[in-house]
PDB file of N, CA and C in Angstrom:
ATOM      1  N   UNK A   1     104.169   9.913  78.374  1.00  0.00           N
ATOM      2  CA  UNK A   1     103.449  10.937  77.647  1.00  0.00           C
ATOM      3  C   UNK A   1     103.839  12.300  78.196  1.00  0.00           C
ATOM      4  N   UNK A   2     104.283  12.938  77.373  1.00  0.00           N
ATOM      5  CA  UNK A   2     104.508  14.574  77.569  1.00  0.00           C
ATOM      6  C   UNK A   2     102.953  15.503  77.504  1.00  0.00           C
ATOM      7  N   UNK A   3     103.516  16.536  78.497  1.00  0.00           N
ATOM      8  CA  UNK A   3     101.985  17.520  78.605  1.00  0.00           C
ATOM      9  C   UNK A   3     103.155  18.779  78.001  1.00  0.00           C
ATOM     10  N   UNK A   4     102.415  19.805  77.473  1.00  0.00           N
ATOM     11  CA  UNK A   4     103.070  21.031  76.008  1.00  0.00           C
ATOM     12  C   UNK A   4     101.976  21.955  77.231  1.00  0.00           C
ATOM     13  N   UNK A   5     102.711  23.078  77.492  1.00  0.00           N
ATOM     14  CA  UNK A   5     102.059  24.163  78.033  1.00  0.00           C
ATOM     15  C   UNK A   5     103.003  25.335  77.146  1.00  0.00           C
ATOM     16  N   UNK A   6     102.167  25.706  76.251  1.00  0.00           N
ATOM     17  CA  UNK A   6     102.138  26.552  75.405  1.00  0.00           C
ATOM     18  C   UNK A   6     102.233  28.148  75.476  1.00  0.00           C
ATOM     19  N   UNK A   7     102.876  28.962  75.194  1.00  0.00           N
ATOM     20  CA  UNK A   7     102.519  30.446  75.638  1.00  0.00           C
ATOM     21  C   UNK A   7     102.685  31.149  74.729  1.00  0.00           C
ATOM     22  N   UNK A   8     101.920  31.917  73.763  1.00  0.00           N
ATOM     23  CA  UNK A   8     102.049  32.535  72.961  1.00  0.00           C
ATOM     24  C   UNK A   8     102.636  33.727  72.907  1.00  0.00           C
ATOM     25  N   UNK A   9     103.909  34.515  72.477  1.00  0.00           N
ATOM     26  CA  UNK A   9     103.886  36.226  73.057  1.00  0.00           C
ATOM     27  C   UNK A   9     103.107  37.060  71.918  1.00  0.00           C
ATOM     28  N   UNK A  10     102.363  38.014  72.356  1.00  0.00           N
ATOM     29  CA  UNK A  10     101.834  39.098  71.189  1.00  0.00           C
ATOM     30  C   UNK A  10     102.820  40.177  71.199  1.00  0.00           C
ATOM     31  N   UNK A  11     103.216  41.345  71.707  1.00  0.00           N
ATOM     32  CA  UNK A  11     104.056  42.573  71.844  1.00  0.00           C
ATOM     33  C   UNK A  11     104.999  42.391  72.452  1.00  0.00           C
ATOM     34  N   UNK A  12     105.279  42.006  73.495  1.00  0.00           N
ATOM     35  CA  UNK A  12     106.210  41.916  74.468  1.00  0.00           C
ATOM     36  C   UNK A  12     106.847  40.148  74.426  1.00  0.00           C
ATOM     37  N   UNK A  13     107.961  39.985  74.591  1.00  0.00           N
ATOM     38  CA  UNK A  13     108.824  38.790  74.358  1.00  0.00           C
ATOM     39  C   UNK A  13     109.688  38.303  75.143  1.00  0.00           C
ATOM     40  N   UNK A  14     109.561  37.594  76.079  1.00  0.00           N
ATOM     41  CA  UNK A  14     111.471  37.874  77.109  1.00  0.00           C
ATOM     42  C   UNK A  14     112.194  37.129  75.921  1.00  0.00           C
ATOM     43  N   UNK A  15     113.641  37.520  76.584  1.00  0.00           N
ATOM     44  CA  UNK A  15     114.904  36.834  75.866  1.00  0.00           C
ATOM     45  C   UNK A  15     115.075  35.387  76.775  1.00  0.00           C
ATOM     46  N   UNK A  16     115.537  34.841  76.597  1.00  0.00           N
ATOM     47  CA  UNK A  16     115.953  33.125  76.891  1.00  0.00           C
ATOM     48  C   UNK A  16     116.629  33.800  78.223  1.00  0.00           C
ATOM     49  N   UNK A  17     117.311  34.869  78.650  1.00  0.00           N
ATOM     50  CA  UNK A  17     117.940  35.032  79.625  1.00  0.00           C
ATOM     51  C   UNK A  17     117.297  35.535  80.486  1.00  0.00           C
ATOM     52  N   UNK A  18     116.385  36.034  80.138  1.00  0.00           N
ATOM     53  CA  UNK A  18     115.338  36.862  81.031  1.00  0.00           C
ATOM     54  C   UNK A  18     114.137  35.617  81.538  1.00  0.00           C
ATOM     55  N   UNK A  19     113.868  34.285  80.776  1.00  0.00           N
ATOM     56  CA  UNK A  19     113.185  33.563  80.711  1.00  0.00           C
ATOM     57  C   UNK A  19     113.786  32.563  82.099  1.00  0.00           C
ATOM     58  N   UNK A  20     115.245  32.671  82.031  1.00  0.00           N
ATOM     59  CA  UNK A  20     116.214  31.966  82.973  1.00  0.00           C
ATOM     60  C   UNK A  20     116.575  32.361  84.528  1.00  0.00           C
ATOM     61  N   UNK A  21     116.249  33.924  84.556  1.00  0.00           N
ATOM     62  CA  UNK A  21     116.444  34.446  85.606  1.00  0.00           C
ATOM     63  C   UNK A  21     114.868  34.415  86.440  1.00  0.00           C
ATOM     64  N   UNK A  22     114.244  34.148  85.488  1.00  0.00           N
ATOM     65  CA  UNK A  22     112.613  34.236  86.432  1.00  0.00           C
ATOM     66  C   UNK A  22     111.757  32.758  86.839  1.00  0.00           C
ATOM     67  N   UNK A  23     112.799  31.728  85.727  1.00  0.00           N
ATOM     68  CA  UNK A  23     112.416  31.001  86.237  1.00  0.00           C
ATOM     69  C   UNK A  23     113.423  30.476  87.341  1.00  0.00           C
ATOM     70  N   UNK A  24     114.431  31.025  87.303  1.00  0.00           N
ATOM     71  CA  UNK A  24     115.482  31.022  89.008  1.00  0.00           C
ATOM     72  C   UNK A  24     114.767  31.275  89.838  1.00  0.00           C
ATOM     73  N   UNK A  25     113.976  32.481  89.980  1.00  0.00           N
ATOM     74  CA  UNK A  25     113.570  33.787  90.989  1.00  0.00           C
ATOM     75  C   UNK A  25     112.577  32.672  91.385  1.00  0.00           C
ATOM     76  N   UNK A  26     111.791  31.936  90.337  1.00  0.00           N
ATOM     77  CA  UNK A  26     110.360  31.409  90.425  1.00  0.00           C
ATOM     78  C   UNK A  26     110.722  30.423  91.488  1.00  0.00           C
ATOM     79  N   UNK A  27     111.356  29.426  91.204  1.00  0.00           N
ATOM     80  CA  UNK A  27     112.023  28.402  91.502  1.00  0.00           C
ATOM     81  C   UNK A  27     112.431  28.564  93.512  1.00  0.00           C
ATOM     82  N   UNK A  28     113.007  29.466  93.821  1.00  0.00           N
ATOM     83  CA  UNK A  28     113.362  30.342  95.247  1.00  0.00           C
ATOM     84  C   UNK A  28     114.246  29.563  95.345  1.00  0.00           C
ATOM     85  N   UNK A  29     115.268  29.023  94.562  1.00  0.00           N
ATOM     86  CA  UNK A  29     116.314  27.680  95.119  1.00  0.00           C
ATOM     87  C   UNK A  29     115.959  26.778  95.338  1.00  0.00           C
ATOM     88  N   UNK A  30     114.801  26.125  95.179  1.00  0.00           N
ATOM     89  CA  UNK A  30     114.215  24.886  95.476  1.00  0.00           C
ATOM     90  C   UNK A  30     114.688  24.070  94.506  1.00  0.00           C
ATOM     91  N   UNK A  31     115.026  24.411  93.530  1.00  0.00           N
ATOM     92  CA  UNK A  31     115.515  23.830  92.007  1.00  0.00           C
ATOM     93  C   UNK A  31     116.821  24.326  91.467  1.00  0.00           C
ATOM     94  N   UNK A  32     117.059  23.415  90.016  1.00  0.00           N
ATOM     95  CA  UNK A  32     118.330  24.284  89.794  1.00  0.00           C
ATOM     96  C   UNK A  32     117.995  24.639  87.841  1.00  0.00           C
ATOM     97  N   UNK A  33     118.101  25.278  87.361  1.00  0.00           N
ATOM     98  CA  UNK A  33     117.915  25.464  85.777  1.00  0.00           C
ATOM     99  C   UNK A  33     119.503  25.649  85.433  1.00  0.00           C
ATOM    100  N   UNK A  34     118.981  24.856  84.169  1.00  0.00           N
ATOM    101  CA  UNK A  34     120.185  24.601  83.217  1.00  0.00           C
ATOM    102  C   UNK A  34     120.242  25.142  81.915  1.00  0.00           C
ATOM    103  N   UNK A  35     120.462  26.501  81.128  1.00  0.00           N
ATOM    104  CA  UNK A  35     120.782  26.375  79.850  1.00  0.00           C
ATOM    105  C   UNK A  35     121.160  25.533  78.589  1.00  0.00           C
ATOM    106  N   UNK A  36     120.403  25.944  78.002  1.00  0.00           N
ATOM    107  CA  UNK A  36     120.586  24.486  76.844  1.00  0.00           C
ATOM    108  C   UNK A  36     120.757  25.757  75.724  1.00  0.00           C
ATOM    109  N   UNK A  37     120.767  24.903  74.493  1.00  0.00           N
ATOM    110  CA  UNK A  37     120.903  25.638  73.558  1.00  0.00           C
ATOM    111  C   UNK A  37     119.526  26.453  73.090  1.00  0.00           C
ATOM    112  N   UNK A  38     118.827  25.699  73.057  1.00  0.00           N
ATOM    113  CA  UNK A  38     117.533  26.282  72.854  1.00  0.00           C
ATOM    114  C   UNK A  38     116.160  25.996  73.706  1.00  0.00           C
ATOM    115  N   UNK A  39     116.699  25.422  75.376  1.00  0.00           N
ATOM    116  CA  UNK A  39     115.830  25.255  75.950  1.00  0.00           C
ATOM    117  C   UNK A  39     116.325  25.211  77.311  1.00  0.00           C
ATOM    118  N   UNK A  40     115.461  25.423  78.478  1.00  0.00           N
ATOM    119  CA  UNK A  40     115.881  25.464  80.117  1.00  0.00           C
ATOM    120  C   UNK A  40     115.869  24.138  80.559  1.00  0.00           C
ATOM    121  N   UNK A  41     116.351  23.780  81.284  1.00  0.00           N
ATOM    122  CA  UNK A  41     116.010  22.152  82.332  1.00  0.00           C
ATOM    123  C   UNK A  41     115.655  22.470  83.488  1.00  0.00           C
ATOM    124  N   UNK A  42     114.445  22.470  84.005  1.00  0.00           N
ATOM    125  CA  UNK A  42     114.527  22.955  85.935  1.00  0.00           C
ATOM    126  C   UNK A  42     114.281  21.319  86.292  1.00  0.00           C
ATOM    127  N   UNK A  43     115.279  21.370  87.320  1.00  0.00           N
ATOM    128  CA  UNK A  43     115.644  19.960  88.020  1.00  0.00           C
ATOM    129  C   UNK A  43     115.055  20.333  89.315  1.00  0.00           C
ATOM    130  N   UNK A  44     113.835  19.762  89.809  1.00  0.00           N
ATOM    131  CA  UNK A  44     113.314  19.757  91.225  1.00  0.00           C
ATOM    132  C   UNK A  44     113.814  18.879  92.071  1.00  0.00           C
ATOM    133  N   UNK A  45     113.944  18.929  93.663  1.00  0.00           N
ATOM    134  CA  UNK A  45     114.469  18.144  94.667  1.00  0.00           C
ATOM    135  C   UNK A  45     113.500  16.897  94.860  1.00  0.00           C
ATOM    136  N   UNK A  46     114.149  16.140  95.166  1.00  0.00           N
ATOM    137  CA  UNK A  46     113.202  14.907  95.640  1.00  0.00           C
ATOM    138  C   UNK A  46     112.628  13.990  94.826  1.00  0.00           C
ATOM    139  N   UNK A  47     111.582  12.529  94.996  1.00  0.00           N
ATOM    140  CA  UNK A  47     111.268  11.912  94.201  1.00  0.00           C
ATOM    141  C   UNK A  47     110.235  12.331  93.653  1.00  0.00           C
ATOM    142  N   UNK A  48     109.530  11.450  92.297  1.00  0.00           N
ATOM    143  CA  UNK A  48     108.262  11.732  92.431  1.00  0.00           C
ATOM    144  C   UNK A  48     107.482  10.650  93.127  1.00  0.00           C
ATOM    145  N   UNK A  49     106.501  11.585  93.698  1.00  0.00           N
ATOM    146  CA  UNK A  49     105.486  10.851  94.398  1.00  0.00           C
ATOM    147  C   UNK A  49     103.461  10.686  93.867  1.00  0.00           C
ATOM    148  N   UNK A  50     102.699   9.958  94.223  1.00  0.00           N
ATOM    149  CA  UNK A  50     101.657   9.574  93.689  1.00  0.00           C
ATOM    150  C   UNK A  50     100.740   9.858  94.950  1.00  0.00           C
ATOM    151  N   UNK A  51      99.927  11.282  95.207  1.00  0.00           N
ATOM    152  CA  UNK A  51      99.209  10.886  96.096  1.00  0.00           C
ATOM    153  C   UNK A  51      98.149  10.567  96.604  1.00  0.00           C
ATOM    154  N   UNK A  52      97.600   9.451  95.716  1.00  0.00           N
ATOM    155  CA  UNK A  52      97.446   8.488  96.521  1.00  0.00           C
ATOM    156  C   UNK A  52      97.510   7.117  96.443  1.00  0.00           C
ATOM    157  N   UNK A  53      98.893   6.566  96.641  1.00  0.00           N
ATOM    158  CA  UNK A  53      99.558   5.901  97.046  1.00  0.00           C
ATOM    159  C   UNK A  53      98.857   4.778  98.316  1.00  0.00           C
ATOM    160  N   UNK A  54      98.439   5.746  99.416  1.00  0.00           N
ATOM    161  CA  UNK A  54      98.147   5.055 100.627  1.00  0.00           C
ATOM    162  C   UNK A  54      96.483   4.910 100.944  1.00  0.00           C
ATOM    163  N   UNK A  55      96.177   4.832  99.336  1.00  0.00           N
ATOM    164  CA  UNK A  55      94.112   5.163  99.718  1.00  0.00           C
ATOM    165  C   UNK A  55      93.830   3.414  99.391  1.00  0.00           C
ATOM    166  N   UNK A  56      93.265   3.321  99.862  1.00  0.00           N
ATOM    167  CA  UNK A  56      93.306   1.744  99.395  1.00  0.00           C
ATOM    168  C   UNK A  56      92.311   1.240  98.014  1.00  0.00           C
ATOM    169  N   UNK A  57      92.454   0.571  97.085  1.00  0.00           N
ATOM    170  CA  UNK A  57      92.633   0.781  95.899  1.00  0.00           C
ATOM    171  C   UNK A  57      93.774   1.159  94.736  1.00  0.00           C
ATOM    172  N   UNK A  58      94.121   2.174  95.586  1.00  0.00           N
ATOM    173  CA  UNK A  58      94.347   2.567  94.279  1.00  0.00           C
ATOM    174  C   UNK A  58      96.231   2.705  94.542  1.00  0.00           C
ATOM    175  N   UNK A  59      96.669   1.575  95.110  1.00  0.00           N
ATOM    176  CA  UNK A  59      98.492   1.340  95.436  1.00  0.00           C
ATOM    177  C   UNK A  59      98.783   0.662  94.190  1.00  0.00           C
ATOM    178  N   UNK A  60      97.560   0.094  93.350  1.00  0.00           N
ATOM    179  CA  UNK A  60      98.952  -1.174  92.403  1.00  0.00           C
ATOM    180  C   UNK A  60      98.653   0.281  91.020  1.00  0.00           C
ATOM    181  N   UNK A  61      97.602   1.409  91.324  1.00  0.00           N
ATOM    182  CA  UNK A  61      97.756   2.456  90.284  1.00  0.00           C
ATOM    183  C   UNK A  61      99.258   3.441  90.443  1.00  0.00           C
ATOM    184  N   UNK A  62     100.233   3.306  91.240  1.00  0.00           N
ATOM    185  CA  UNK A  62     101.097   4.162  91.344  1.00  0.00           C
ATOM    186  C   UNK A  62     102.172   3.861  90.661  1.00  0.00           C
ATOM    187  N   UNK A  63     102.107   5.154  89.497  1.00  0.00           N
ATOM    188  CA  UNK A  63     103.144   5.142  88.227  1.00  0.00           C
ATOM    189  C   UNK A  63     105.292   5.055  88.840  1.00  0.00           C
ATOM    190  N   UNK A  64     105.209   5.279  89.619  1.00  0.00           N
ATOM    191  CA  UNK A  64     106.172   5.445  90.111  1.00  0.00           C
ATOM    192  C   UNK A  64     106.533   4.813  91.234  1.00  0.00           C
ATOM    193  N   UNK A  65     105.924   3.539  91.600  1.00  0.00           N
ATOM    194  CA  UNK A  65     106.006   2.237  92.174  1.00  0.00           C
ATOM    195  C   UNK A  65     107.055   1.458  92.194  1.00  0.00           C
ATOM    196  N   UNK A  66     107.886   1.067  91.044  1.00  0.00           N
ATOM    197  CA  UNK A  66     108.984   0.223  91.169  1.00  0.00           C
ATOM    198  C   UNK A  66     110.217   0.578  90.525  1.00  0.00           C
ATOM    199  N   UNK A  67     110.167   2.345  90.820  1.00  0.00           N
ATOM    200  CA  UNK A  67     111.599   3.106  90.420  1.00  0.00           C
ATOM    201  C   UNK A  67     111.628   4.128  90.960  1.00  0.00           C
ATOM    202  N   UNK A  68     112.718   4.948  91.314  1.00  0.00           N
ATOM    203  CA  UNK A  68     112.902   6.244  91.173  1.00  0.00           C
ATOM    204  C   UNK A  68     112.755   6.712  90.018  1.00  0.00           C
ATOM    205  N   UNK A  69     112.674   8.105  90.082  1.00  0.00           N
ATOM    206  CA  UNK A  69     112.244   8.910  89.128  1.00  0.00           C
ATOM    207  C   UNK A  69     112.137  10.625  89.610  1.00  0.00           C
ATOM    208  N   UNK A  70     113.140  11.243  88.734  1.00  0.00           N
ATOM    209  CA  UNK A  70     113.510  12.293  89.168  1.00  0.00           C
ATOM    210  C   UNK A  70     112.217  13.736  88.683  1.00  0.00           C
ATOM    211  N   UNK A  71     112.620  14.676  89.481  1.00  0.00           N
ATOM    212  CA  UNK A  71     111.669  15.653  89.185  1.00  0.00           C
ATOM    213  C   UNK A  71     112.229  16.825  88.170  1.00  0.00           C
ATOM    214  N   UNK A  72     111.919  17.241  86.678  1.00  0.00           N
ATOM    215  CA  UNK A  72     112.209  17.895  86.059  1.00  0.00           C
ATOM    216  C   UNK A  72     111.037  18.526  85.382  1.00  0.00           C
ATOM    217  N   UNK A  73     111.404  19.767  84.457  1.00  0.00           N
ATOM    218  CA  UNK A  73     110.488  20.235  83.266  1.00  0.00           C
ATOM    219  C   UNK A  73     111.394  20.684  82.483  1.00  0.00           C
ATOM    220  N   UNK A  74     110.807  20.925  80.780  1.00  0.00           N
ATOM    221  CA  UNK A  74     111.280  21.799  80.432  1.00  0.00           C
ATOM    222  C   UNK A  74     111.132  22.971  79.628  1.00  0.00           C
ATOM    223  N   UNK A  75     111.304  23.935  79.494  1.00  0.00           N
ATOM    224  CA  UNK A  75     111.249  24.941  78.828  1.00  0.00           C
ATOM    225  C   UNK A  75     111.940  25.272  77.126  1.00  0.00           C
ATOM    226  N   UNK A  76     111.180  25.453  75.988  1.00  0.00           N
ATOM    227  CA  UNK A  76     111.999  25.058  75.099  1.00  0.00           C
ATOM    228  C   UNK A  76     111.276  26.623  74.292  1.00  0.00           C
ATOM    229  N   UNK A  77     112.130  27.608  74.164  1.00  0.00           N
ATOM    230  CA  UNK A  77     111.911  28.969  73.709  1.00  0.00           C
ATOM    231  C   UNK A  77     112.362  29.072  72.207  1.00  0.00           C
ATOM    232  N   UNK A  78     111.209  29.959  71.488  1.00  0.00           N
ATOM    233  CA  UNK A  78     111.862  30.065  69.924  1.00  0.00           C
ATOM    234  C   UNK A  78     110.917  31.393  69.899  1.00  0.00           C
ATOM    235  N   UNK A  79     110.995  32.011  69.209  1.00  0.00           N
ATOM    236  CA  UNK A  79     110.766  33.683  68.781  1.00  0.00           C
ATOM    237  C   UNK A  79     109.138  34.130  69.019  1.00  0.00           C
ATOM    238  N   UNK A  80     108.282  33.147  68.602  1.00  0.00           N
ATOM    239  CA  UNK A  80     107.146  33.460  68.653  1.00  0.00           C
ATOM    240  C   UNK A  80     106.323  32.903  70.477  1.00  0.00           C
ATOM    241  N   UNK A  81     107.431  31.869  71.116  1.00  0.00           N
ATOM    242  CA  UNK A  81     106.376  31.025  71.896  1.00  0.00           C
ATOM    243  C   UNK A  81     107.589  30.266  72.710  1.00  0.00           C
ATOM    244  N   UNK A  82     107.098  29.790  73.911  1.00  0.00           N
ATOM    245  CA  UNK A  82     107.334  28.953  75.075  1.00  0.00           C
ATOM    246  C   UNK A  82     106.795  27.881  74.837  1.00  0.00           C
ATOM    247  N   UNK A  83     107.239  26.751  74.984  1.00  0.00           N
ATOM    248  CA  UNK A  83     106.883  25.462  75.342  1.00  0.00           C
ATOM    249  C   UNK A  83     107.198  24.933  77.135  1.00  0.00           C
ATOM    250  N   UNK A  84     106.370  24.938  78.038  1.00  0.00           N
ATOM    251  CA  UNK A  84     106.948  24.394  78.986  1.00  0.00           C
ATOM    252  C   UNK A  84     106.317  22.925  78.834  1.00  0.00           C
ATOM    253  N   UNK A  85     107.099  21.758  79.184  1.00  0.00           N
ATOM    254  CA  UNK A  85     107.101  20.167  78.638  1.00  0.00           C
ATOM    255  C   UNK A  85     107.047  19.348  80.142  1.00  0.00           C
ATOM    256  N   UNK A  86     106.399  18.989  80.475  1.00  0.00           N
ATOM    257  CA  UNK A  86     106.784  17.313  81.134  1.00  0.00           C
ATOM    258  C   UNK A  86     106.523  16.500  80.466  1.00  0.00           C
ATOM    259  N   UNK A  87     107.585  15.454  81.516  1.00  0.00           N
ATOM    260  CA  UNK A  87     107.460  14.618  80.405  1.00  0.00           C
ATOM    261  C   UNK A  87     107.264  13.116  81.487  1.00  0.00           C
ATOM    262  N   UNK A  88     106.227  12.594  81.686  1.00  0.00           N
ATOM    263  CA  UNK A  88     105.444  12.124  82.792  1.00  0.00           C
ATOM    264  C   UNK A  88     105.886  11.937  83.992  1.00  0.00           C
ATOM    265  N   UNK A  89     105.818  13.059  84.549  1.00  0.00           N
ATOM    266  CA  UNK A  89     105.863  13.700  85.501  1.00  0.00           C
ATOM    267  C   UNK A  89     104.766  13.636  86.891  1.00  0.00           C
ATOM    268  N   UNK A  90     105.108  13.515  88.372  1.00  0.00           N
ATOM    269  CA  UNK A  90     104.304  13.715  88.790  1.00  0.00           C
ATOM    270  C   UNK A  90     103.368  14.755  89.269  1.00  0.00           C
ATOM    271  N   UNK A  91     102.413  14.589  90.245  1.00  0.00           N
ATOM    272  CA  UNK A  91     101.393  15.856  90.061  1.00  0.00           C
ATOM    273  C   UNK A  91     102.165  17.517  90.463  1.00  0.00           C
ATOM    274  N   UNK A  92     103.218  17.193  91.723  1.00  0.00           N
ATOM    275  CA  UNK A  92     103.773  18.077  91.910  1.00  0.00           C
ATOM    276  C   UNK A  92     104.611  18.771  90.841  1.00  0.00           C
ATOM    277  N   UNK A  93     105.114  18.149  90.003  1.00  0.00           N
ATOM    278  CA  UNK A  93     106.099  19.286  89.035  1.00  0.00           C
ATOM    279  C   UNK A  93     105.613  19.238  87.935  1.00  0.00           C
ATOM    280  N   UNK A  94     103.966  18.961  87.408  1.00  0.00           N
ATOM    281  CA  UNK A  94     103.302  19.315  86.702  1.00  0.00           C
ATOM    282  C   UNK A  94     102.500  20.618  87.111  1.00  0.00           C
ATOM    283  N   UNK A  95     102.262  20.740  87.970  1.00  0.00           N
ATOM    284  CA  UNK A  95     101.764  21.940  88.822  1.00  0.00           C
ATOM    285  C   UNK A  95     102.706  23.093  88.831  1.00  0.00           C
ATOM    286  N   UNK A  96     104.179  22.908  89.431  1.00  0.00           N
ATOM    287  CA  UNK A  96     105.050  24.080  89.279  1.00  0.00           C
ATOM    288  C   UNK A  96     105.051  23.689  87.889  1.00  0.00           C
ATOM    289  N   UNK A  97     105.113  23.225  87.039  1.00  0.00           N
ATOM    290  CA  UNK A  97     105.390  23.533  85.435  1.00  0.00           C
ATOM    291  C   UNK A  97     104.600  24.383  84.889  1.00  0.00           C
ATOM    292  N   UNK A  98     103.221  24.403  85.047  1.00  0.00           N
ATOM    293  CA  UNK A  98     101.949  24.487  85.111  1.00  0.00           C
ATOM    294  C   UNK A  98     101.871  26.445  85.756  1.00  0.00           C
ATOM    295  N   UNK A  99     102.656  26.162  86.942  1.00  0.00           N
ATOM    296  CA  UNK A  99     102.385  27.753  87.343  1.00  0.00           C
ATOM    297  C   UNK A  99     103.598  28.888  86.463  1.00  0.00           C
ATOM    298  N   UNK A 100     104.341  27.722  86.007  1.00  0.00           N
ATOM    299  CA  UNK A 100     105.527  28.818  85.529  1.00  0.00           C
ATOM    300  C   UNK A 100     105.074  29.318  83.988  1.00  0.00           C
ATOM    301  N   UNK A 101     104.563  28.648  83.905  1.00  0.00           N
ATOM    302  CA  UNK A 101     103.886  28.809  82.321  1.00  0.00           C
ATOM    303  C   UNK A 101     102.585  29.706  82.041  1.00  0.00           C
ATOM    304  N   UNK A 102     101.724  30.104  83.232  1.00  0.00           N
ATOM    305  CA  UNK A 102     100.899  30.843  83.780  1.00  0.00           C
ATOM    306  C   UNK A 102     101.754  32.111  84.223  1.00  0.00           C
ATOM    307  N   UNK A 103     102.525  32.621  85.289  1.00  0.00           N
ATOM    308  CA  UNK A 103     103.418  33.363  85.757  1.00  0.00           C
ATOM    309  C   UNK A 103     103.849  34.100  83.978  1.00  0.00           C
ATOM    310  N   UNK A 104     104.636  33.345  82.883  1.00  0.00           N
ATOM    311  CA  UNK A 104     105.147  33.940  82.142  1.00  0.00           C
ATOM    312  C   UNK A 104     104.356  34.730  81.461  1.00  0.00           C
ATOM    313  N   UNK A 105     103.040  33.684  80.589  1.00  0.00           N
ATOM    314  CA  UNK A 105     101.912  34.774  80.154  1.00  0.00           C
ATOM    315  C   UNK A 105     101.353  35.429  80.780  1.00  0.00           C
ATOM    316  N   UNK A 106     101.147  35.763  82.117  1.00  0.00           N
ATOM    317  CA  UNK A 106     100.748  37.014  82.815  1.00  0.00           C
ATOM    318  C   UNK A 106     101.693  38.047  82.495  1.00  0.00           C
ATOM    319  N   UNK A 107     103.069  37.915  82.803  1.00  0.00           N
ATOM    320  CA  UNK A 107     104.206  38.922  83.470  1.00  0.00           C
ATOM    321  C   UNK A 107     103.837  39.398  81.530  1.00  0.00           C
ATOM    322  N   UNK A 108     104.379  38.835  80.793  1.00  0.00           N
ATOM    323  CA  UNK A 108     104.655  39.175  79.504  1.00  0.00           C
ATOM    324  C   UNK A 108     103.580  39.366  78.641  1.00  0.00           C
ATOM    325  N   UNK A 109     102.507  39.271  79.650  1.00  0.00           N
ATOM    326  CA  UNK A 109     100.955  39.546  78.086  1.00  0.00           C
ATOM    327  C   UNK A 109     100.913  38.444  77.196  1.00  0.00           C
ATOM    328  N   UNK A 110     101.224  37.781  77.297  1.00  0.00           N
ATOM    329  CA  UNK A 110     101.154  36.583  76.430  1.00  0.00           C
ATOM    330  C   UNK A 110      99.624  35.484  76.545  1.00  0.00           C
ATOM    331  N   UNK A 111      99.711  34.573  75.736  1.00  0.00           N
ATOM    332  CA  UNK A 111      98.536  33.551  75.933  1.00  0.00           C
ATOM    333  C   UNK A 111      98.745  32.001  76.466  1.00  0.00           C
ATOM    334  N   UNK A 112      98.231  31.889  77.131  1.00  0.00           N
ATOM    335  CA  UNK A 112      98.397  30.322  77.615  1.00  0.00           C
ATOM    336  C   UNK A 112      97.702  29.578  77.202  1.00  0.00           C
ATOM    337  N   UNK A 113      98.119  28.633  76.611  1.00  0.00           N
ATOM    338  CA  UNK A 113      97.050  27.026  76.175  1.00  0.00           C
ATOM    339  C   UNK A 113      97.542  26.099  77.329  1.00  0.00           C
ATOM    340  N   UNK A 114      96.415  25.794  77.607  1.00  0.00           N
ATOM    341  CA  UNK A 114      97.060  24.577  78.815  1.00  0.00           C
ATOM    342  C   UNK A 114      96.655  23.093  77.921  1.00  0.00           C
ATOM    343  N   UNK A 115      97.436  22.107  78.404  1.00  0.00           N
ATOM    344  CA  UNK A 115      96.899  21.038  77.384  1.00  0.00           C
ATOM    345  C   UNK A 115      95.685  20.197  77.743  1.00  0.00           C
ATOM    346  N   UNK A 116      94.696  19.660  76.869  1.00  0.00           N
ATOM    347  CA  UNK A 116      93.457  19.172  77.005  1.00  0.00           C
ATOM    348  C   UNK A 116      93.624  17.911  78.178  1.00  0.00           C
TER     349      UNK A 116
END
């Protein structure tokens, strides 16, 4: 299941390149973004992890138990709006997904829907 973090722009708009350089800046090298045609890829380091994993109960609940599974989001820009996407993802790069999508509608005046 994918989570849609939404950002509306009213006046002010970045360009896809301006959208790319901040989510670099955002990122501090911890990640790497990829241009697409009409959308970013930020590729995070490391696995995903579940935490809590080690609480007892709740080990046979960990989604990411009998695979790797890499850390990504993505960003998918069109004239009116941002989509930032995971796409089941763990808590950590739902969170940076989560702040970058917050970060943009601040910087740019824009609106954030976070998803229900």
């Amino acid at each position: 299941m994918g989570l849609d973090r939404f950002v509306y722009w009213k006046k002010n708009k970045p360009t896809k390149a301006q959208l790319r350089t901040v989510l670099e800046d955002y990122l501090g090298g911890i990640g790497r973004v990829d241009l697409r045609k009409n959308w970013l890829l930020a590729t995070l380091p490391g696995k995903a992890s579940f935490p809590f994993r080690r609480i007892k109960g709740f080990e046979k609940h960990d989604p990411f138990v009998d695979h790797y599974k890499g850390r990504w989001f993505e960003v998918y820009v069109d004239s009116k709006s941002i989509d930032v996407i995971t796409r089941q993802q763990d808590e950590f790069t739902s969170n940076v997904a989560k702040g970058f999508a917050e970060l943009a509608a601040r910087f740019w005046g824009g609106k954030h829907e976070e998803p229900l």
